[in-house]
C-alpha atoms as a PDB file:
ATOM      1  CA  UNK A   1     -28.492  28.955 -24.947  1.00  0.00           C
ATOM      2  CA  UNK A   2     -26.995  25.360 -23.669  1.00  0.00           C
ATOM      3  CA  UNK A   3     -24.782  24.766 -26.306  1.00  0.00           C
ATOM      4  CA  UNK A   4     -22.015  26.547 -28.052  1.00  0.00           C
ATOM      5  CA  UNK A   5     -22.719  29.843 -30.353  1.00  0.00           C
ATOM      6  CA  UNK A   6     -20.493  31.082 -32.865  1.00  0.00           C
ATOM      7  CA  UNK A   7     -19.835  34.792 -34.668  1.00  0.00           C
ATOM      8  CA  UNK A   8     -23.227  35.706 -33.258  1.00  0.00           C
ATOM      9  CA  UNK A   9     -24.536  39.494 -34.369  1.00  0.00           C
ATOM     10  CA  UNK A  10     -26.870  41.241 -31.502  1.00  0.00           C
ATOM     11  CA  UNK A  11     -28.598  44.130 -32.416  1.00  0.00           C
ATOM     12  CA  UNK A  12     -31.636  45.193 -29.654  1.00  0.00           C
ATOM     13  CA  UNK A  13     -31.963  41.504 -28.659  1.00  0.00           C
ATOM     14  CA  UNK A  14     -30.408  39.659 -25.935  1.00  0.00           C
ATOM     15  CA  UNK A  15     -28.424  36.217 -25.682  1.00  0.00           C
ATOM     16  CA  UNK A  16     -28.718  34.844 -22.771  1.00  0.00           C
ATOM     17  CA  UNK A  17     -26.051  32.357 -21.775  1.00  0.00           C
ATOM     18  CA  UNK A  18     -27.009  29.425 -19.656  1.00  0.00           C
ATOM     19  CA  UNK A  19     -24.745  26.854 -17.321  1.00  0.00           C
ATOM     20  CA  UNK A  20     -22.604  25.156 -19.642  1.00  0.00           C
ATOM     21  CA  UNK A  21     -22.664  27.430 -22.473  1.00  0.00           C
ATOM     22  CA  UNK A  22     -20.600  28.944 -24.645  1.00  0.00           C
ATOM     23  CA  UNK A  23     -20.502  32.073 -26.722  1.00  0.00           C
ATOM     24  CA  UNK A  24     -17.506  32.628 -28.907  1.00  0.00           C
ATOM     25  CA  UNK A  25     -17.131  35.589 -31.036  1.00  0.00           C
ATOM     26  CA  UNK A  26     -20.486  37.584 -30.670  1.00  0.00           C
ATOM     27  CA  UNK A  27     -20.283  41.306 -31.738  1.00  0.00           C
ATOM     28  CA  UNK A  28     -23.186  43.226 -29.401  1.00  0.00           C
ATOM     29  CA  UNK A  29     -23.945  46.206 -31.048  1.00  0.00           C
ATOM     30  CA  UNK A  30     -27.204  47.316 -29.349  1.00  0.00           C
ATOM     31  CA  UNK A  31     -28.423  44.864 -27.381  1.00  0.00           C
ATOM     32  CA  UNK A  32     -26.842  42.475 -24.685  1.00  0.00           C
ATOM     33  CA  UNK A  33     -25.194  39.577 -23.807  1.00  0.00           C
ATOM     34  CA  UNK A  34     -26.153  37.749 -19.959  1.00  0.00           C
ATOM     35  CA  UNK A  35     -23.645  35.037 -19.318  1.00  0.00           C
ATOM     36  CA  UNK A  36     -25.170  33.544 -16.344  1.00  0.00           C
ATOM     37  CA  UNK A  37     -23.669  31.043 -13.634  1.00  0.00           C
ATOM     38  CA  UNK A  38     -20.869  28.691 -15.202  1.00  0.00           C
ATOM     39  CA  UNK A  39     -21.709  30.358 -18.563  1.00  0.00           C
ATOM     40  CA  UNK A  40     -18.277  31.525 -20.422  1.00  0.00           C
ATOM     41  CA  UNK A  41     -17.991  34.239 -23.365  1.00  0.00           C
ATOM     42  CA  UNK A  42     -14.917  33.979 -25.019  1.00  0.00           C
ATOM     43  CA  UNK A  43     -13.688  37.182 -27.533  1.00  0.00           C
ATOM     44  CA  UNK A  44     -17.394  39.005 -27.501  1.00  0.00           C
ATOM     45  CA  UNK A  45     -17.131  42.344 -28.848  1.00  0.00           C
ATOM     46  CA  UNK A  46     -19.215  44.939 -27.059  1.00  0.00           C
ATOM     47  CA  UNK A  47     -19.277  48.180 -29.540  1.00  0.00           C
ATOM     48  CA  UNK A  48     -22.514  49.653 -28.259  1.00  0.00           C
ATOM     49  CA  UNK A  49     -24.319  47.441 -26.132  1.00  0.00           C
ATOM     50  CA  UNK A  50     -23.849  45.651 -22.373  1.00  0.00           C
ATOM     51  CA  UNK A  51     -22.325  42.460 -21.822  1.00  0.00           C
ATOM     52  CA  UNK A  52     -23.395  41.492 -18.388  1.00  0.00           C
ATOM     53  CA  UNK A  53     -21.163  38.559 -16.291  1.00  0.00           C
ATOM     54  CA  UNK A  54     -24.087  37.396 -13.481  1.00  0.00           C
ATOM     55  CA  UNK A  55     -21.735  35.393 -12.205  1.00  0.00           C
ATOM     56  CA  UNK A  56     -20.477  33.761 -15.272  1.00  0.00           C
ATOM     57  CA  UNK A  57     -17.094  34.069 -17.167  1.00  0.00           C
ATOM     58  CA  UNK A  58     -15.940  36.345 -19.860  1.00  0.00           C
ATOM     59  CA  UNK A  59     -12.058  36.064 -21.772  1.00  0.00           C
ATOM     60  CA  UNK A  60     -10.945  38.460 -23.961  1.00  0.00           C
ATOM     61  CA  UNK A  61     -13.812  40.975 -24.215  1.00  0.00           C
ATOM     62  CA  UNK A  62     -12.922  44.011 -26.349  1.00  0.00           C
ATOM     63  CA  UNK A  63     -14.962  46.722 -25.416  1.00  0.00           C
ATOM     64  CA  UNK A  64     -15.080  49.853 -27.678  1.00  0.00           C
ATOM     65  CA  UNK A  65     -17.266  53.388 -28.220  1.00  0.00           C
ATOM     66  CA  UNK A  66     -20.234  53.183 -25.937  1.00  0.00           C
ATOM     67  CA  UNK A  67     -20.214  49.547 -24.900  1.00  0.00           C
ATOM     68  CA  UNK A  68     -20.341  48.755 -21.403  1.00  0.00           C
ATOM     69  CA  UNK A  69     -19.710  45.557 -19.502  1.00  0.00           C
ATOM     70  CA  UNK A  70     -20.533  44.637 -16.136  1.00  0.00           C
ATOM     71  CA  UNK A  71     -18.842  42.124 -13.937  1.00  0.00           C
ATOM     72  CA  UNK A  72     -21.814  41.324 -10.889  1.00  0.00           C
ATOM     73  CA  UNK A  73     -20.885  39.897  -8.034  1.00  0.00           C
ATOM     74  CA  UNK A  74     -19.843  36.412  -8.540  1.00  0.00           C
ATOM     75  CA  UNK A  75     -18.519  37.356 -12.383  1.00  0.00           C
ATOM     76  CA  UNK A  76     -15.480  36.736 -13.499  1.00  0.00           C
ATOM     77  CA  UNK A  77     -13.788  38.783 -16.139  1.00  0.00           C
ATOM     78  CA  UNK A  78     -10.206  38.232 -18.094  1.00  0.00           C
ATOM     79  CA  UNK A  79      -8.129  39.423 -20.298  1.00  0.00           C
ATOM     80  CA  UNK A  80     -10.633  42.210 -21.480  1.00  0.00           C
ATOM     81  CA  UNK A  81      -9.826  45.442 -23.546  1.00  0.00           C
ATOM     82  CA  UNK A  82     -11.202  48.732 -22.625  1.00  0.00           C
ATOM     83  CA  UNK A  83     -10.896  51.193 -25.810  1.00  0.00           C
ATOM     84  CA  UNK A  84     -13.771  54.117 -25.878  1.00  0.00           C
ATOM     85  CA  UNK A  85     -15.950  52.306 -23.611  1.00  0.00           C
ATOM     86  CA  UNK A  86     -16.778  51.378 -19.837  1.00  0.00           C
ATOM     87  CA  UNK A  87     -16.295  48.145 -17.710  1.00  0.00           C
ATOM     88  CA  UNK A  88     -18.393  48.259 -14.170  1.00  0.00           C
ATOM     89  CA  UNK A  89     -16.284  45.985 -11.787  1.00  0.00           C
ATOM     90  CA  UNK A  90     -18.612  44.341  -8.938  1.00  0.00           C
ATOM     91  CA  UNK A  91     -17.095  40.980  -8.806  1.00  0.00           C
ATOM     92  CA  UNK A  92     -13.799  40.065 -10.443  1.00  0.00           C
ATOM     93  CA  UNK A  93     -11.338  41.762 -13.325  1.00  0.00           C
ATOM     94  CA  UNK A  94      -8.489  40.101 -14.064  1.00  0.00           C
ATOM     95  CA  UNK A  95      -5.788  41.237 -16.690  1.00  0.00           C
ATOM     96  CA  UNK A  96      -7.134  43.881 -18.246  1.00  0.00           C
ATOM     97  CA  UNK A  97      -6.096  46.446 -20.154  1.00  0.00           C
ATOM     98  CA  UNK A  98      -7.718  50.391 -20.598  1.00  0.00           C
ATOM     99  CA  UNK A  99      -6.448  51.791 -23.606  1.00  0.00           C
ATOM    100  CA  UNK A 100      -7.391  55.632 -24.680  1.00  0.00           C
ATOM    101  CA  UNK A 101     -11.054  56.903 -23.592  1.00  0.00           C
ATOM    102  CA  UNK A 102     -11.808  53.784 -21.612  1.00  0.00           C
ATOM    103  CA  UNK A 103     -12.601  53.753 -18.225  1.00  0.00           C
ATOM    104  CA  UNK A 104     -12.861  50.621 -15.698  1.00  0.00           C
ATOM    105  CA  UNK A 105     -14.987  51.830 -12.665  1.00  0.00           C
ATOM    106  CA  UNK A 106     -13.951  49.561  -9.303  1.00  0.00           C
ATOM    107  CA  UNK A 107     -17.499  49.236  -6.816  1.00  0.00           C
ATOM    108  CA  UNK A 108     -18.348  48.405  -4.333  1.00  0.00           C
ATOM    109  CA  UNK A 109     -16.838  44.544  -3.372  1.00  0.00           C
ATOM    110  CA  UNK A 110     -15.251  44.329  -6.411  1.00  0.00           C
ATOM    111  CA  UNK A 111     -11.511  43.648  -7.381  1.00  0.00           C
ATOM    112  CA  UNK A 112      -9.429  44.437 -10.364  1.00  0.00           C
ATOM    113  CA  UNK A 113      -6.288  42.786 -10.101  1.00  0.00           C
ATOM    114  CA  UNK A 114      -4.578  41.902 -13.172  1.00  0.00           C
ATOM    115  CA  UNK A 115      -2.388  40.704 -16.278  1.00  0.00           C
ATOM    116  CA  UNK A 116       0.357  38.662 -14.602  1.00  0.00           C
ATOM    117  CA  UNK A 117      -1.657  40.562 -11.795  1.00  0.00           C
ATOM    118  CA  UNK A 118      -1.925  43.732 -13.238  1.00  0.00           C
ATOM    119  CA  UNK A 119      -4.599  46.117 -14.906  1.00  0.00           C
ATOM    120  CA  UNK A 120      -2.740  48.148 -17.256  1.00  0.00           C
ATOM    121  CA  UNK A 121      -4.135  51.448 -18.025  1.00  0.00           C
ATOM    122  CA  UNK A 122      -2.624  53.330 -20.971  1.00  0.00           C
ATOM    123  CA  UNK A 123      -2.842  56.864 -22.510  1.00  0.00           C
ATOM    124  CA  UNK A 124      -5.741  58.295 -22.295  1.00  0.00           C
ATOM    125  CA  UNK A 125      -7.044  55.145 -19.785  1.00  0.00           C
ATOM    126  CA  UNK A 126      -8.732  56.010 -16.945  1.00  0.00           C
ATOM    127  CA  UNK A 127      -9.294  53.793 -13.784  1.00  0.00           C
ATOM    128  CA  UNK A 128     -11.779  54.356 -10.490  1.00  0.00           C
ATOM    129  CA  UNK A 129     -11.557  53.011  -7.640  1.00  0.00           C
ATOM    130  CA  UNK A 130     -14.523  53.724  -5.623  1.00  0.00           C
ATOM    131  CA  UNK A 131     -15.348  53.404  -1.853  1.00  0.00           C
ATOM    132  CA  UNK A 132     -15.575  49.408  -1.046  1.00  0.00           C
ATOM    133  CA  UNK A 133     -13.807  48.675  -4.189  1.00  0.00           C
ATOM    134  CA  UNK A 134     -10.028  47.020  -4.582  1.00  0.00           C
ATOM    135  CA  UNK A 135      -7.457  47.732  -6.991  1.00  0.00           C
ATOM    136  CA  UNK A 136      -4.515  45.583  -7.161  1.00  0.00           C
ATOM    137  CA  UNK A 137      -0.827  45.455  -9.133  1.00  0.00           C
ATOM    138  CA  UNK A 138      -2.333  48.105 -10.967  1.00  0.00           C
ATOM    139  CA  UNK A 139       0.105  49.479 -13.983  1.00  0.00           C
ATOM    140  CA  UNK A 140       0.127  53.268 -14.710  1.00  0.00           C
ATOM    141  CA  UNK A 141       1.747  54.539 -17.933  1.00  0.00           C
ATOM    142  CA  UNK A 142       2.227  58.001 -19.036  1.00  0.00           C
ATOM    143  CA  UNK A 143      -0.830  59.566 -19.954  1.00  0.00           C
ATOM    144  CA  UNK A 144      -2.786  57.249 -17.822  1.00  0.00           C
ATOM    145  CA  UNK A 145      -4.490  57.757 -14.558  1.00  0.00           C
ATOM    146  CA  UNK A 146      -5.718  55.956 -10.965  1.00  0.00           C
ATOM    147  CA  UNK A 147      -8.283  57.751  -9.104  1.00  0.00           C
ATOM    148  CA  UNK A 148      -9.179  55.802  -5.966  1.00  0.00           C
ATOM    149  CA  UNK A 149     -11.757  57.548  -3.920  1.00  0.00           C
ATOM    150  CA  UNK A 150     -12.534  57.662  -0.132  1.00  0.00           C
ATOM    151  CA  UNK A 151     -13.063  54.200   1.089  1.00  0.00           C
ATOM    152  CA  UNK A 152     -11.033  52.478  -2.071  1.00  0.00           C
ATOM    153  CA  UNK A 153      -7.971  50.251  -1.648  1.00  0.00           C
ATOM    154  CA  UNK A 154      -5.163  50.066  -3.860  1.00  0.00           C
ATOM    155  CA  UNK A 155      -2.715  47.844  -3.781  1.00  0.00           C
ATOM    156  CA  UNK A 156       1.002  47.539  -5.004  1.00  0.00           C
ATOM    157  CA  UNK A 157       0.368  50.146  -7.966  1.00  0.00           C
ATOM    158  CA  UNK A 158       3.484  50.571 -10.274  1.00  0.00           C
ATOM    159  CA  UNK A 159       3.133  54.297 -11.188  1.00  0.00           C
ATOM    160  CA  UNK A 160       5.034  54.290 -14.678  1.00  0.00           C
ATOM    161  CA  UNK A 161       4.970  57.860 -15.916  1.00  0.00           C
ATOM    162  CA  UNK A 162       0.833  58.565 -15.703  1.00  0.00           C
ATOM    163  CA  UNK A 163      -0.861  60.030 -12.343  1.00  0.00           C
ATOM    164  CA  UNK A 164      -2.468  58.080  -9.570  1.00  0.00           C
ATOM    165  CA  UNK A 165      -5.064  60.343  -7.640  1.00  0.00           C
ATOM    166  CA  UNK A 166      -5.135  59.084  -3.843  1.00  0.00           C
ATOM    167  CA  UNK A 167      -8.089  60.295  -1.458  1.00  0.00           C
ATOM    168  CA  UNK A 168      -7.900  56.149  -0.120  1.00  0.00           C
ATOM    169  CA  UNK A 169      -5.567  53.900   0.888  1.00  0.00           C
ATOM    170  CA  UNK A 170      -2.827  53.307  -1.551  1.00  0.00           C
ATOM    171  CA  UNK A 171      -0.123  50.597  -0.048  1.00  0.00           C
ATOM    172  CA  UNK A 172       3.238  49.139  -1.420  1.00  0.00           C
ATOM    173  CA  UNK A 173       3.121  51.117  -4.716  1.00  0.00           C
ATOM    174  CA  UNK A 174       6.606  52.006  -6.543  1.00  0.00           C
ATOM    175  CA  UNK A 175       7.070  55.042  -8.710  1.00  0.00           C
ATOM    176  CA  UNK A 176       9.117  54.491 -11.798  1.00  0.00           C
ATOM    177  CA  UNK A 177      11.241  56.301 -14.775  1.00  0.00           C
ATOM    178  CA  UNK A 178      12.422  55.322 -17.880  1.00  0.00           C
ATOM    179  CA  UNK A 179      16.609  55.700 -17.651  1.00  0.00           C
ATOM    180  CA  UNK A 180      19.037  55.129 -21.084  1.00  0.00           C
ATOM    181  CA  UNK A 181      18.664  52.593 -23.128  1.00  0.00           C
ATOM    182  CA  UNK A 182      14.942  53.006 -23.784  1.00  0.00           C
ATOM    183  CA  UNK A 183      12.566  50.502 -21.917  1.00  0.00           C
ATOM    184  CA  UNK A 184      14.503  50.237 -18.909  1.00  0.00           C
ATOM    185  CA  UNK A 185      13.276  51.433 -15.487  1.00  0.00           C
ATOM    186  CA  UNK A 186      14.315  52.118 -11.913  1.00  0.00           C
ATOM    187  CA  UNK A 187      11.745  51.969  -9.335  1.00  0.00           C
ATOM    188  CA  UNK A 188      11.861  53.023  -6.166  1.00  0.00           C
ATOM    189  CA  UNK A 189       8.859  52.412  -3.360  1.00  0.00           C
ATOM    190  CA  UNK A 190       6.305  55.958  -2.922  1.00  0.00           C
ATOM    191  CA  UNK A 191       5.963  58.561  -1.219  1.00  0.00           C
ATOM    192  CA  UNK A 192       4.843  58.039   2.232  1.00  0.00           C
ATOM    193  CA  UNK A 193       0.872  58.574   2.276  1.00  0.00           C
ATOM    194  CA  UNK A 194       0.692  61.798   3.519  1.00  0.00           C
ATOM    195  CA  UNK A 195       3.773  63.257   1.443  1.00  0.00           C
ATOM    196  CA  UNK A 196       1.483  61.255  -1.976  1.00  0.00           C
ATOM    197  CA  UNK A 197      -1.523  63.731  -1.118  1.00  0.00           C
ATOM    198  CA  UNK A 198       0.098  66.399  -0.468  1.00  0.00           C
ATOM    199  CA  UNK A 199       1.675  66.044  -4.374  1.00  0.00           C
ATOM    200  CA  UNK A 200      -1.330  65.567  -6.006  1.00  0.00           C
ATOM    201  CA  UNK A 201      -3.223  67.846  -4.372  1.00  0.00           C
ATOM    202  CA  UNK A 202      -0.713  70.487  -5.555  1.00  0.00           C
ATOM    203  CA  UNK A 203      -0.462  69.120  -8.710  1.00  0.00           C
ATOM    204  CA  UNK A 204      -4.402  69.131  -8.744  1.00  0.00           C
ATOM    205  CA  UNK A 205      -4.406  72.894  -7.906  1.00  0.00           C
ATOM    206  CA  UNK A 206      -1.594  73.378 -10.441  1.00  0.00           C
ATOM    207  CA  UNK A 207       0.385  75.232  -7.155  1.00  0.00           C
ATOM    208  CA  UNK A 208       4.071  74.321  -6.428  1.00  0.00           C
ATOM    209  CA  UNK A 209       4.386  76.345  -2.564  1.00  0.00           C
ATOM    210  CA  UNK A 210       5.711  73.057  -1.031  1.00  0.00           C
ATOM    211  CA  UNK A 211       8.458  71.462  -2.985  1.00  0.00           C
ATOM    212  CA  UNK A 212       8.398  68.085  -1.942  1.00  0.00           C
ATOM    213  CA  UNK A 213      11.734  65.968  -1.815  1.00  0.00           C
ATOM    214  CA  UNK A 214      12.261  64.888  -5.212  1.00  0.00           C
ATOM    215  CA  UNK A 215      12.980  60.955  -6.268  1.00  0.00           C
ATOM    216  CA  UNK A 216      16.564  59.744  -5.986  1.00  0.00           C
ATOM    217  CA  UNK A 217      17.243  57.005  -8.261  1.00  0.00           C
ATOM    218  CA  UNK A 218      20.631  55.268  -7.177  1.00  0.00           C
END
């Protein structure tokens, strides 16, 4: 398509999104969605198919149960919502935000940076970061975790109560509790690298033998 598509219903077929076009609104439930170059989906709906960005644009994607969406190189995704299903990063993720049982998987050249910069994963939200991939002004809340793998980058993470797994690089991050008041939080910048392993390794291996020093809020 050329033109503009509304409210569209995929089921085992494929819509294939051409320069200049526009899909607004299309539920995929078994088939798939290509939004080529200087194609744009706006508010798809991926419940059990693939929506695929070859480099083309995609705002507000929700994707739920076993839907996947893949951002190629040269794609641009915003705004999406992962909820029960998958999002392969290989270009660009912007804004989005992994609620419980989704997962956003970070490849190789791509970048996830997000809502005001900053992917937010919640409970039950899990993000990868895998060798060659970026992750930046990530957001971790409690119950939600960061796993960035040998050869990922992460980059200013705000760990907010949930778990960030470093076997990377993970720069300029700040750990955070809530204090009185409800809402509020103190920050304070991590752990030195090695001192951030060393923590979740024990916490991995469920061991406490080395206490580490413990936060000081002031």
């Amino acid at each position: 398509m050329f033109g503009t598509a509304s409210s569209t219903a995929i089921n085992q077929g494929v819509q294939q999104v051409e320069p200049g076009g526009v899909a607004t609104g299309t539920i995929i439930y078994a088939g798939s969605q290509i939004v080529g170059i200087s194609g744009t989906a706006v508010d798809t709906i991926v419940s059990g198919g693939a929506q695929i960005l070859e480099r083309g644009t995609a705002s507000g994607t929700l994707i739920t149960s076993s839907g996947k969406e893949y951002v190629s190189a040269g794609g641009i995704d915003q705004s999406a919502k992962i909820s029960g299903g998958s999002q392969y990063v290989y270009g660009l993720a912007r804004g989005d935000t992994i609620y419980d049982g989704g997962r956003q998987i970070v490849g190789i050249g791509g970048i996830a940076s997000g809502t005001s910069i900053n992917t937010q994963i919640e409970a039950g939200g899990i993000e990868q970061v895998l060798s060659g991939g970026t992750a930046s002004g990530t957001t971790i809340y409690a119950g939600g975790s960061e796993t960035i793998s040998a050869g990922g980058i992460d980059q200013g993470a705000q760990i907010s109560g949930g778990i960030q797994y470093d076997y990377g690089s993970a720069t300029g991050d700040t750990i955070c509790r809530r204090v009185s008041g409800g809402g509020v939080r103190r920050c304070r910048e991590r752990y030195s690298h090695a001192q951030q392993r060393c923590r979740r390794r024990l916490q991995v291996a469920g061991r406490s033998r080395s206490r580490m020093p413990e936060v000081s809020f002031s």
